[in-house]
Protein backbone atom coordinates (compact mmCIF):
# COMPACT_ATOMS: atom_id res chain seq x y z
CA UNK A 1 18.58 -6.49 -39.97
CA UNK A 2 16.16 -3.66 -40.47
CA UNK A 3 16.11 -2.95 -37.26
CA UNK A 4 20.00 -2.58 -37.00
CA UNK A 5 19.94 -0.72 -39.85
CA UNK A 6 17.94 2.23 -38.57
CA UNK A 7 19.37 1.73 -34.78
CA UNK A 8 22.72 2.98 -36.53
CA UNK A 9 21.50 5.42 -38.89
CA UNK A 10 20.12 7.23 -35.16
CA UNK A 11 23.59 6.34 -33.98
CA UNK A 12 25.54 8.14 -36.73
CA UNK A 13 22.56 10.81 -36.71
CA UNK A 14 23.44 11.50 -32.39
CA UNK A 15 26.90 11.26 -33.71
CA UNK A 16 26.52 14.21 -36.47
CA UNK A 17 24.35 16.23 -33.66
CA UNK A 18 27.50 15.50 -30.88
CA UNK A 19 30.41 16.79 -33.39
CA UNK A 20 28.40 19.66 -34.29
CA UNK A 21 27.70 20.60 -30.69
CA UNK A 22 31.27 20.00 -29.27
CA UNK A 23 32.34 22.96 -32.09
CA UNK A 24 33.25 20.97 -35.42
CA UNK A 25 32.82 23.10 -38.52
CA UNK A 26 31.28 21.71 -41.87
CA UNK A 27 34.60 21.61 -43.34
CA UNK A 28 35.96 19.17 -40.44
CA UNK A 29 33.12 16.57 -41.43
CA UNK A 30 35.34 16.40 -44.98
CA UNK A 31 37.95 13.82 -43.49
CA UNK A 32 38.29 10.84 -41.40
CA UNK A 33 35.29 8.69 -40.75
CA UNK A 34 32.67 11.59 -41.28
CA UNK A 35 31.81 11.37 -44.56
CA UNK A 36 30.66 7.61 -44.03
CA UNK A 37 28.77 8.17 -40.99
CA UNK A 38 27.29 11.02 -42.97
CA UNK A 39 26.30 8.73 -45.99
CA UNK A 40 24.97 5.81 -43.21
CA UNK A 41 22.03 8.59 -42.38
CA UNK A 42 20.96 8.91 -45.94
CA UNK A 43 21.15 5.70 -47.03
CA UNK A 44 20.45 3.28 -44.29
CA UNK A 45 16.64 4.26 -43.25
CA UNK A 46 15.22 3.42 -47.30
CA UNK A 47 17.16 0.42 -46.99
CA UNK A 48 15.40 -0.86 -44.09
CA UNK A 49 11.92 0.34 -45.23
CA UNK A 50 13.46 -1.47 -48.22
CA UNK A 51 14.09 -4.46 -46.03
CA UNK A 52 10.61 -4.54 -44.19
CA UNK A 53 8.65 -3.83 -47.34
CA UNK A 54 10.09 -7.20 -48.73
CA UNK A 55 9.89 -9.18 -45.23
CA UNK A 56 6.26 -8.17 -45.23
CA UNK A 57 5.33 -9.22 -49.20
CA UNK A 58 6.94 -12.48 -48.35
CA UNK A 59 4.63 -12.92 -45.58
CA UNK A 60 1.41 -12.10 -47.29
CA UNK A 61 3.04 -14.40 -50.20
CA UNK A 62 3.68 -17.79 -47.86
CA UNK A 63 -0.08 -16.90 -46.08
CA UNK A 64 -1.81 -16.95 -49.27
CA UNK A 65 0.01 -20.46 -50.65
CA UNK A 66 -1.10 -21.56 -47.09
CA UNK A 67 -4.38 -20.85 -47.34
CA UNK A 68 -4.66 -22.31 -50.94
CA UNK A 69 -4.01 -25.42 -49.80
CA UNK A 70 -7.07 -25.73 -47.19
């Protein structure tokens, strides 16, 4: 899930860089879909971290209850 998180923050990131370059204006990111794929960039990649940060706590948790027991 991480993963996919920051796969389509680069997605919507190309997709910014793509608009831009084909001659959209700041003012044309305003409507339509834009202002989600905008908020997708800055807000996906600390959810992931988010994401791994607790995926790898829960790890060293389960480990450590492991290793208690030997």
């Amino acid at each position: 899930m991480s993963l996919g998180l920051l796969i389509l923050a680069i997605v919507c990131f190309f997709a910014i860089i793509i608009g831009t370059a084909t001659g959209m204006e700041q003012a044309d990111f305003g409507a339509g879909a834009w202002p989600t794929v905008s908020a997708i960039v800055w807000i996906a990649p600390p959810i992931a971290f988010a994401l791994l940060l607790t995926v790898l706590i829960m790890t060293f948790i389960r480990r450590g209850r492991a290793n208690k027991g030997r």
